[in-house]
Protein backbone atom coordinates (compact mmCIF):
# COMPACT_ATOMS: atom_id res chain seq x y z
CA UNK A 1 -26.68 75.82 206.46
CA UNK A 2 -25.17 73.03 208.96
CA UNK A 3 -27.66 69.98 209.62
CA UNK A 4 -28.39 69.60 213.59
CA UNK A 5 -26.16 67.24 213.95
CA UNK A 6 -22.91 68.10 216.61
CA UNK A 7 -23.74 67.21 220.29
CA UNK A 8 -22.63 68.74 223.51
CA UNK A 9 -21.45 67.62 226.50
CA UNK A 10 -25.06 67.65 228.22
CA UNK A 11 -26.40 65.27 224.97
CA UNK A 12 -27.86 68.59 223.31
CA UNK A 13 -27.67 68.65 219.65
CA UNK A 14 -26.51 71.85 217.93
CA UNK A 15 -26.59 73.10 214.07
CA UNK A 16 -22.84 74.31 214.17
CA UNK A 17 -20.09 74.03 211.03
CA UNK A 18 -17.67 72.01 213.01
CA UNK A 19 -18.00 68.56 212.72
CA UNK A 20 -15.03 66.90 215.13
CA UNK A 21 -13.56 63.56 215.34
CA UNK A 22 -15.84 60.79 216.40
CA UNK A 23 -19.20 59.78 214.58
CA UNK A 24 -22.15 59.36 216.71
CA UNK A 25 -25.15 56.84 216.29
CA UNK A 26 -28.84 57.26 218.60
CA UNK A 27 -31.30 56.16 215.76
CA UNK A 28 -33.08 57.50 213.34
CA UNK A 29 -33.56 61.83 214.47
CA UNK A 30 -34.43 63.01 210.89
CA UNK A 31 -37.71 62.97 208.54
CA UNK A 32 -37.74 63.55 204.69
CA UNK A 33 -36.48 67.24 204.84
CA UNK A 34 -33.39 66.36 207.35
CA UNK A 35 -34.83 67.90 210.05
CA UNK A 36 -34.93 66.51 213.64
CA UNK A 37 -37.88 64.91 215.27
CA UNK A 38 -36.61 63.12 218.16
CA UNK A 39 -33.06 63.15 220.33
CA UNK A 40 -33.22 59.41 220.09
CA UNK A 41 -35.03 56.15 219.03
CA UNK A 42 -33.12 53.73 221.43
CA UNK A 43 -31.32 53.10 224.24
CA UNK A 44 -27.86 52.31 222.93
CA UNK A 45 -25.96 55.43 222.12
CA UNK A 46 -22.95 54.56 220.50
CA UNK A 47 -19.86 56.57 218.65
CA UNK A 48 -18.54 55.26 215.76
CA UNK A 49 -15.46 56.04 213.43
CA UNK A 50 -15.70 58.84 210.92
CA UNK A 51 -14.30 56.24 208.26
CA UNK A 52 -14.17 52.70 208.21
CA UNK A 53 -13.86 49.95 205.88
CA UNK A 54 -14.00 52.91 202.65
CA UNK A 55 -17.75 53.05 203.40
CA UNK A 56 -19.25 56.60 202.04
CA UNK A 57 -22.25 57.96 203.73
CA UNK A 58 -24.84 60.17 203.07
CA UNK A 59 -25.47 62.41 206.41
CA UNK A 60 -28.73 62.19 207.21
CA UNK A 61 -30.22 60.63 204.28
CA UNK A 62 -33.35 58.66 203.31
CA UNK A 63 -34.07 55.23 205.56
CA UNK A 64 -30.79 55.65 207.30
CA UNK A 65 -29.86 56.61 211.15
CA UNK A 66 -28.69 59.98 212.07
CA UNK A 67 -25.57 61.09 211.88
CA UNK A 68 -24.03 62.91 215.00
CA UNK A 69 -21.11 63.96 215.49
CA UNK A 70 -18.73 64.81 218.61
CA UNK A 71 -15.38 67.17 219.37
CA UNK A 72 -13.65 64.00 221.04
CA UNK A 73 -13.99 60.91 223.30
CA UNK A 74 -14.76 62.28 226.08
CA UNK A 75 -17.63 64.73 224.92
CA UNK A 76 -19.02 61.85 223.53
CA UNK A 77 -19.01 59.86 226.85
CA UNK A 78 -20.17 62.50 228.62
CA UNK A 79 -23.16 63.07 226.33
CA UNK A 80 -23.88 59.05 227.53
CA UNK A 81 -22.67 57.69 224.22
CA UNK A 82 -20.41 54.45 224.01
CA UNK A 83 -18.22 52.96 221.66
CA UNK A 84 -19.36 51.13 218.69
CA UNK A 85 -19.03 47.15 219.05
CA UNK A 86 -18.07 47.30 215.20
CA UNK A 87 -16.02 49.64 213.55
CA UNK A 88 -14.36 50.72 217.42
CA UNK A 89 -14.61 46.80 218.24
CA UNK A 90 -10.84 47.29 220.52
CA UNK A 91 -12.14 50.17 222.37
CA UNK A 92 -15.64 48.41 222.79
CA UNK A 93 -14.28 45.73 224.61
CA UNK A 94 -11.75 47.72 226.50
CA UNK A 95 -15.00 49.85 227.57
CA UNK A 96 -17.20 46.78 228.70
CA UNK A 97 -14.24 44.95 230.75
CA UNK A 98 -13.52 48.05 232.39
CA UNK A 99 -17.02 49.31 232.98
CA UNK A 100 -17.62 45.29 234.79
CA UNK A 101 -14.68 46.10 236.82
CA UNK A 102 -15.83 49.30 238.00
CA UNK A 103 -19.85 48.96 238.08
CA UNK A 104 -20.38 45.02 238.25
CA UNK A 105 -20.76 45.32 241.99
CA UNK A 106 -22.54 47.86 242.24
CA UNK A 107 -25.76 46.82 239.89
CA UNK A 108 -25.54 43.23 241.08
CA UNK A 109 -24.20 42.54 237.14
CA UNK A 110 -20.51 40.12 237.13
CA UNK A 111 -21.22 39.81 233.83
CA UNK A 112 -23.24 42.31 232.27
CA UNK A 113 -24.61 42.32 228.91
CA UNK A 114 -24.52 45.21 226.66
CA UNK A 115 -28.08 45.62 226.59
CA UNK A 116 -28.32 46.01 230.35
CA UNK A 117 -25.15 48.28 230.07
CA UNK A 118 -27.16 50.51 227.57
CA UNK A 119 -30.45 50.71 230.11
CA UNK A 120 -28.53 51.64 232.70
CA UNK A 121 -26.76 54.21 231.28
CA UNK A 122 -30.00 55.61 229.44
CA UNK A 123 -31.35 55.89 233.23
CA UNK A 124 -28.04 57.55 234.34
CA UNK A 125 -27.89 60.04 230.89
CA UNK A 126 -31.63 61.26 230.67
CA UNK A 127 -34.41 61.84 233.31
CA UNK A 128 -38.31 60.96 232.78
CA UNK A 129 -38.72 64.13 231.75
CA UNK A 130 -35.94 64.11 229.14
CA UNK A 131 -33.96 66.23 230.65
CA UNK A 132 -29.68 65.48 231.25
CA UNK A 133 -29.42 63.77 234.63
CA UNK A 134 -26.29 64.84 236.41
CA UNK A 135 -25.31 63.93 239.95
CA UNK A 136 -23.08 65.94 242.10
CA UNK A 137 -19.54 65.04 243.71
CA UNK A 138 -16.57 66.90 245.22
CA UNK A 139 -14.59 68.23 242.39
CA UNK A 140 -10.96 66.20 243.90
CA UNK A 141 -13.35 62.91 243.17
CA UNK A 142 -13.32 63.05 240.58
CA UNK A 143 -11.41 61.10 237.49
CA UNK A 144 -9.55 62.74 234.73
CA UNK A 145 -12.07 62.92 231.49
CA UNK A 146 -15.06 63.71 233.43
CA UNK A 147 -17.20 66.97 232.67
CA UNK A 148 -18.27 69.02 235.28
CA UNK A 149 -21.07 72.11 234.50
CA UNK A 150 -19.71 75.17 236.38
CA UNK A 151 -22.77 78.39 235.72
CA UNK A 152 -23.94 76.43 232.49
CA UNK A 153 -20.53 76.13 230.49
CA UNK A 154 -18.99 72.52 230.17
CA UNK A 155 -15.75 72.13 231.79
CA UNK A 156 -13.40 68.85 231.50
CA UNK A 157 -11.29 67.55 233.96
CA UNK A 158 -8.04 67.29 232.62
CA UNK A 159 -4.16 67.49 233.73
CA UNK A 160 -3.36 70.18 235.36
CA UNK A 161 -6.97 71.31 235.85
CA UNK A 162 -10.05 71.93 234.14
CA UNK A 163 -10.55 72.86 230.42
CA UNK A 164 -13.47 74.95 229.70
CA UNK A 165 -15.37 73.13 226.20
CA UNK A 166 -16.61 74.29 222.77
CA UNK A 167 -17.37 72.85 219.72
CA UNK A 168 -13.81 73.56 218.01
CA UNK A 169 -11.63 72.62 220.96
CA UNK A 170 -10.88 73.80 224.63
CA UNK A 171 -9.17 76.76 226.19
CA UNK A 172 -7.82 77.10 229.80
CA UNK A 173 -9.93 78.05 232.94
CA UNK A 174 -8.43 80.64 234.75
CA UNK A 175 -10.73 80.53 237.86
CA UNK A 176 -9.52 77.75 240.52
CA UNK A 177 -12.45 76.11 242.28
CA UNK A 178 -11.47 74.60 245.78
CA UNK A 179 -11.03 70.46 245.65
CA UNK A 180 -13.60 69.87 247.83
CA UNK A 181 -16.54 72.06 246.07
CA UNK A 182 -19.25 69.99 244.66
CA UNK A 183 -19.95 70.15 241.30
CA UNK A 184 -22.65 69.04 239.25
CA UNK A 185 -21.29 66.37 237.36
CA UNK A 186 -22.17 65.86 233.15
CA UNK A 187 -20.49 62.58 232.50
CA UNK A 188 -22.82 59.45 234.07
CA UNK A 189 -22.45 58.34 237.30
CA UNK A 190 -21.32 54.66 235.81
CA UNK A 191 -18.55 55.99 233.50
CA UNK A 192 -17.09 57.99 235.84
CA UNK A 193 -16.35 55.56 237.86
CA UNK A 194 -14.86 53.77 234.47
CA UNK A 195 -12.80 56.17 234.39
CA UNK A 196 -12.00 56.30 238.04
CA UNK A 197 -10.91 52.87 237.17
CA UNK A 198 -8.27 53.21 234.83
CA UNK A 199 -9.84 53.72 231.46
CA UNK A 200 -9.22 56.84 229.90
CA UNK A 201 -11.46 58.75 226.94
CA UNK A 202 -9.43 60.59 224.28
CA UNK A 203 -9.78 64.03 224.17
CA UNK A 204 -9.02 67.02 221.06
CA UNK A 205 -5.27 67.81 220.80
CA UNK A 206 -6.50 71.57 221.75
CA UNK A 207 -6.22 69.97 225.51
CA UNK A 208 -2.49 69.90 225.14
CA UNK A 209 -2.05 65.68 224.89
């Protein structure tokens, strides 16, 4: 029986057999019997490697945080996850210059700290209810590696157009939405415009990189 433990592009976590490429860190989810209690503990989401440094881990076991686990880069972002300031420490930094470049302005923050990064994007992931906040935007706005919800399946936007999402990979998505439709928009408002400005998530060979 598969632990709850593989996340979606909305943040959802799923008990499903395939585990996919990128680790995934919120806190501590599970109790004594590996079950979930919680979605997450803190405010900094972060996605780690699935091996570094040799380092064996018991998934979800006692006094440690909960292992999640995501199809690629860009599911993770989407989900509001980050990358790890450790074990991903290149992409980390990549992540935080680029996210100053694009967002600095905007939250009156030259020089942001992580911490603040984290609280904002918490803000921009989940609502006060704790639901997945979304915003909407014309579909030619937006930047390749965002996720877009299209009648509650995940689609990414990818070259040449969207790729419709699943826990083992993606497949091609046959109907053409006009440019300027609006979509309701997965991936937080703050990475997206990341994105928009030049950084790029990774995504599952099944998108044809």
């Amino acid at each position: 029986m598969p632990l709850e433990n593989r996340v979606d592009p909305w943040g959802h976590i799923h008990a499903v057999a395939a585990r996919g490429t990128l680790l995934g860190n919120r806190g501590r989810l599970h109790d004594e019997i590996r079950q979930l209690t919680r979605q997450w503990d803190r405010k900094a989401w972060v996605t780690c490697e699935l091996e570094h440094d040799g380092r064996k881990r018991e998934v979800f076991g006692p006094n440690s945080y909960s292992e999640l686990f995501f199809l690629d880069e860009a599911t993770a972002f989407s989900a509001g996850h980050r990358p790890c300031a450790s074990c991903r420490r290149a992409r980390y930094l990549e992540f935080r210059s680029k996210w100053t470049d694009a967002n600095g302005a905007a939250f009156s923050l030259p020089d942001a700290s992580m911490t603040e990064v984290d609280k904002l994007l918490h803000a921009e992931r989940v609502t006060r209810a704790g639901t997945k906040a979304t915003i909407e935007r014309p579909l030619a706005d937006l930047p390749l590696g965002a996720f877009i919800d299209v009648e509650g399946e995940a689609f990414l936007v990818w070259r040449p157009g969207l790729l419709q999402w699943s826990f083992n990979g993606y497949f091609p998505y046959k109907r053409r939405l006009a440019p300027s439709a609006p979509v309701r928009v997965l991936t937080p408002e703050s990475i997206v415009r990341t994105f928009s400005a030049g950084f790029v998530p990774t995504v599952h060979p099944s998108a044809g990189v």
